[in-house]
Each structure stands twice: as C-alpha cells, then as structure tokens.
N, C-alpha and C. Protein backbone atom coordinates (compact mmCIF):
# COMPACT_ATOMS: atom_id res chain seq x y z
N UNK A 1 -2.06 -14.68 3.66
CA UNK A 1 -1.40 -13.75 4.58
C UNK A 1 0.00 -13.42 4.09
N UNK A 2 0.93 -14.63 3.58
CA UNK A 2 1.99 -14.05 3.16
C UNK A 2 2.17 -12.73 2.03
N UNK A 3 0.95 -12.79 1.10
CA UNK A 3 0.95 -11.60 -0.09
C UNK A 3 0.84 -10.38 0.94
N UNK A 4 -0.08 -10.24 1.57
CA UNK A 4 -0.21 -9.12 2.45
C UNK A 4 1.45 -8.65 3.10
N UNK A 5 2.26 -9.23 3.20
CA UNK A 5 3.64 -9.43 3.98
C UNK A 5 4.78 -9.35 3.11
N UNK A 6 4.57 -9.91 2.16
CA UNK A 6 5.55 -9.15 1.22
C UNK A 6 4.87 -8.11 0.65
N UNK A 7 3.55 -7.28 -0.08
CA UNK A 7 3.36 -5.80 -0.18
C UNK A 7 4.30 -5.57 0.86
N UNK A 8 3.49 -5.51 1.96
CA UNK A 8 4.30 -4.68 3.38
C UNK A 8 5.89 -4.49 3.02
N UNK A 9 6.95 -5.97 2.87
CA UNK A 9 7.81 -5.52 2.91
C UNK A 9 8.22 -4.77 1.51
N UNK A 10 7.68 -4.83 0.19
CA UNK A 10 7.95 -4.26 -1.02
C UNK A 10 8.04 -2.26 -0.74
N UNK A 11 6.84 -2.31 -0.05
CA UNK A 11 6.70 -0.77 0.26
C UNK A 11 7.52 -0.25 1.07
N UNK A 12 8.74 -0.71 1.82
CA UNK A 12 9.84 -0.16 2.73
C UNK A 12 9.26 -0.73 4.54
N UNK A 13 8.27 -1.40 4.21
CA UNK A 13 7.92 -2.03 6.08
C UNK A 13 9.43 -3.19 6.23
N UNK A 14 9.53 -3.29 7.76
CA UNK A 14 9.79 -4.17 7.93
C UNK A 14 9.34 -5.24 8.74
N UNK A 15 9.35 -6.98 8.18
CA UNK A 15 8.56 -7.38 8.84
C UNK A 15 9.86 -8.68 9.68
N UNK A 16 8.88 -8.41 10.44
CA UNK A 16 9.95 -9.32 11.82
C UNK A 16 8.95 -10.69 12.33
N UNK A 17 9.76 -12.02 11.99
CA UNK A 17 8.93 -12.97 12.93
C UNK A 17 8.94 -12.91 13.92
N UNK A 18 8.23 -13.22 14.76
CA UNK A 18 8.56 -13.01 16.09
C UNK A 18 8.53 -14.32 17.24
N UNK A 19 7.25 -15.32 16.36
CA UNK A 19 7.41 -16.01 17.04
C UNK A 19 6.66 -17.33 16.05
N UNK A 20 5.83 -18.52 16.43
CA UNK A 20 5.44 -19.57 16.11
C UNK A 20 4.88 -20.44 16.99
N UNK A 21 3.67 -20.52 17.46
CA UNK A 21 3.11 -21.48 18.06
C UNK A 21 2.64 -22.17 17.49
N UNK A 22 2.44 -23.54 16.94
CA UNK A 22 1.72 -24.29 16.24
C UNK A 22 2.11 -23.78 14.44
N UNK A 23 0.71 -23.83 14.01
CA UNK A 23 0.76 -23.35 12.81
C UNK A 23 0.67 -21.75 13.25
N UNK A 24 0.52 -21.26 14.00
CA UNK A 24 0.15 -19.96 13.90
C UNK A 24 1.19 -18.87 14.10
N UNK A 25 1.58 -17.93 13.38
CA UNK A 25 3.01 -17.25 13.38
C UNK A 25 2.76 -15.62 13.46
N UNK A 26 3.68 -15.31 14.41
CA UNK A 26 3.16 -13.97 15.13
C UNK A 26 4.42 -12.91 14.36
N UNK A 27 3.99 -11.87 13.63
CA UNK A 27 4.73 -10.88 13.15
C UNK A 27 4.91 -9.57 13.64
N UNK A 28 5.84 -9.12 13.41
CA UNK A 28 5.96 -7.33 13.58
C UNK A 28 6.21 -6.60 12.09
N UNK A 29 5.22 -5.76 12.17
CA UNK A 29 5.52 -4.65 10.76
C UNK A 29 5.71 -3.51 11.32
N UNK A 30 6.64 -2.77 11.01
CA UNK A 30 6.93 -1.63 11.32
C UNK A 30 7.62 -0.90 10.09
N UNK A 31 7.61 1.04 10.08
CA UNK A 31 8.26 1.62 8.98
C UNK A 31 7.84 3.12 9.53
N UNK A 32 8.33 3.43 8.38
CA UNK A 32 7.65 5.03 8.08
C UNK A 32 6.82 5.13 8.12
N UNK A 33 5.84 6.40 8.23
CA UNK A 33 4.73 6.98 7.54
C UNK A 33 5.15 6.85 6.18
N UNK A 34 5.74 6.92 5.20
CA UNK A 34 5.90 7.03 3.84
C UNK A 34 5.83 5.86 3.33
N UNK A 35 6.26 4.65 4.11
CA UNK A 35 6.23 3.19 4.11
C UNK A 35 4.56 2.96 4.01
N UNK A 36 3.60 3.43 5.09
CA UNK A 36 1.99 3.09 4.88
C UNK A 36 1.27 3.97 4.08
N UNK A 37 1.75 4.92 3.27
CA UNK A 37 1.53 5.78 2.36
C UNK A 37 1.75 4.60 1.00
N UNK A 38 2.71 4.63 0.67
CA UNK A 38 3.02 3.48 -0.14
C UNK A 38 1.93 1.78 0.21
N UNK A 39 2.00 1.71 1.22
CA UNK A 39 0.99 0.51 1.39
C UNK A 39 -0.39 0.44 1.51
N UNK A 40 -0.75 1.66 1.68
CA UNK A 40 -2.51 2.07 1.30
C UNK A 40 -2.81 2.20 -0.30
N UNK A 41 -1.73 2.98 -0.91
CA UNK A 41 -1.66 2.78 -2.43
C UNK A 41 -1.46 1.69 -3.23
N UNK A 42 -0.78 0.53 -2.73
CA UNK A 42 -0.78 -0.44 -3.13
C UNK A 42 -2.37 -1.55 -2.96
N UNK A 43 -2.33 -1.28 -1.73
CA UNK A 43 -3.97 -2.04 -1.75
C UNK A 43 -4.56 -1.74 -2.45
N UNK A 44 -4.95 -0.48 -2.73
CA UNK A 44 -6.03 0.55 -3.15
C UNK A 44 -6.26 0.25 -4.79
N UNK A 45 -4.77 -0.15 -5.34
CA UNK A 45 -4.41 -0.51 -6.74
C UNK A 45 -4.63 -1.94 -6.84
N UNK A 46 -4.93 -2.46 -5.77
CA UNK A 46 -5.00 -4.28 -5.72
C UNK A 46 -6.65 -4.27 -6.35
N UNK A 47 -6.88 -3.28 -5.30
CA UNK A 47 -8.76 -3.71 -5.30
C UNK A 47 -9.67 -3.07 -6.36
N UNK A 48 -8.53 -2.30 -6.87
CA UNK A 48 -9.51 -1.42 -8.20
C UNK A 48 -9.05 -2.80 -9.47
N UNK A 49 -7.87 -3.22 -9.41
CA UNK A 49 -7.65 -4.17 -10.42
C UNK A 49 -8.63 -5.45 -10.18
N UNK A 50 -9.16 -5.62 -9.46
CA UNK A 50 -9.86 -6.46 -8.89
C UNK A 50 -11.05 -6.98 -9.16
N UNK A 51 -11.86 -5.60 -8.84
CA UNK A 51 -13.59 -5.09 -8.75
C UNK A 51 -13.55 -4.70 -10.44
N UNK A 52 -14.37 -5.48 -10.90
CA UNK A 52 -15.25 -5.26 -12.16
C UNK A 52 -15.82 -4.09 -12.78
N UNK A 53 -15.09 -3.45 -13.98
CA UNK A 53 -15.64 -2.26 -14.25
C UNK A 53 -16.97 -2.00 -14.31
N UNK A 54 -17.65 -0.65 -13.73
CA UNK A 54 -19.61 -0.74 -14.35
C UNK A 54 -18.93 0.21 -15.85
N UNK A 55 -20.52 -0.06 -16.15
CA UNK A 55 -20.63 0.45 -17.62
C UNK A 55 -21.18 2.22 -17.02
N UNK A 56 -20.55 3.21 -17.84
CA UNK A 56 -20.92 4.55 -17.36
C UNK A 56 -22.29 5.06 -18.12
C-alpha cells in the first residue's frame, strides 16, 4: 500500500494521515484532475512493465 501512496504523492496528490487504529491507517488523497491524469499514466506504465511481452 505504501508504493501505491507515494506514486500518488510523486504525481502532485496529496496524501494526508488521518488517522490509525490498530495496524490499520486511514488516508486522504486528494489533487487535481491533472494530478489523476498523471496517476492513471503511471499505473498504466507499472502494468505494461510488468505483463510479459506476446510474440506478434
């Protein structure tokens, strides 16, 4: 979960703790539209580096 949270904040989100019960820790992400523009592209580049080329 933390990789997911720094993308977020790399792409201009900001992320806010908010809280902590136990082990379990409650966040806020918030930004731009240009901020989840940037963070759909970044996934998108995670999962193509990812997934195994086919042969064409």
């Amino acid at each position: 979960m933390d990789d997911i949270l720094k993308i977020a904040q790399d792409c201009g989100f900001a992320v806010v703790l908010e809280g902590r019960i136990g082990n379990q820790e409650y966040n806020s992400v918030s930004g731009p539209v240009q901020a989840l523009e940037r963070f759909a592209e970044a996934i998108r580049d995670t999962v193509l580096q990812t997934q195994p080329r086919q042969n064409e």
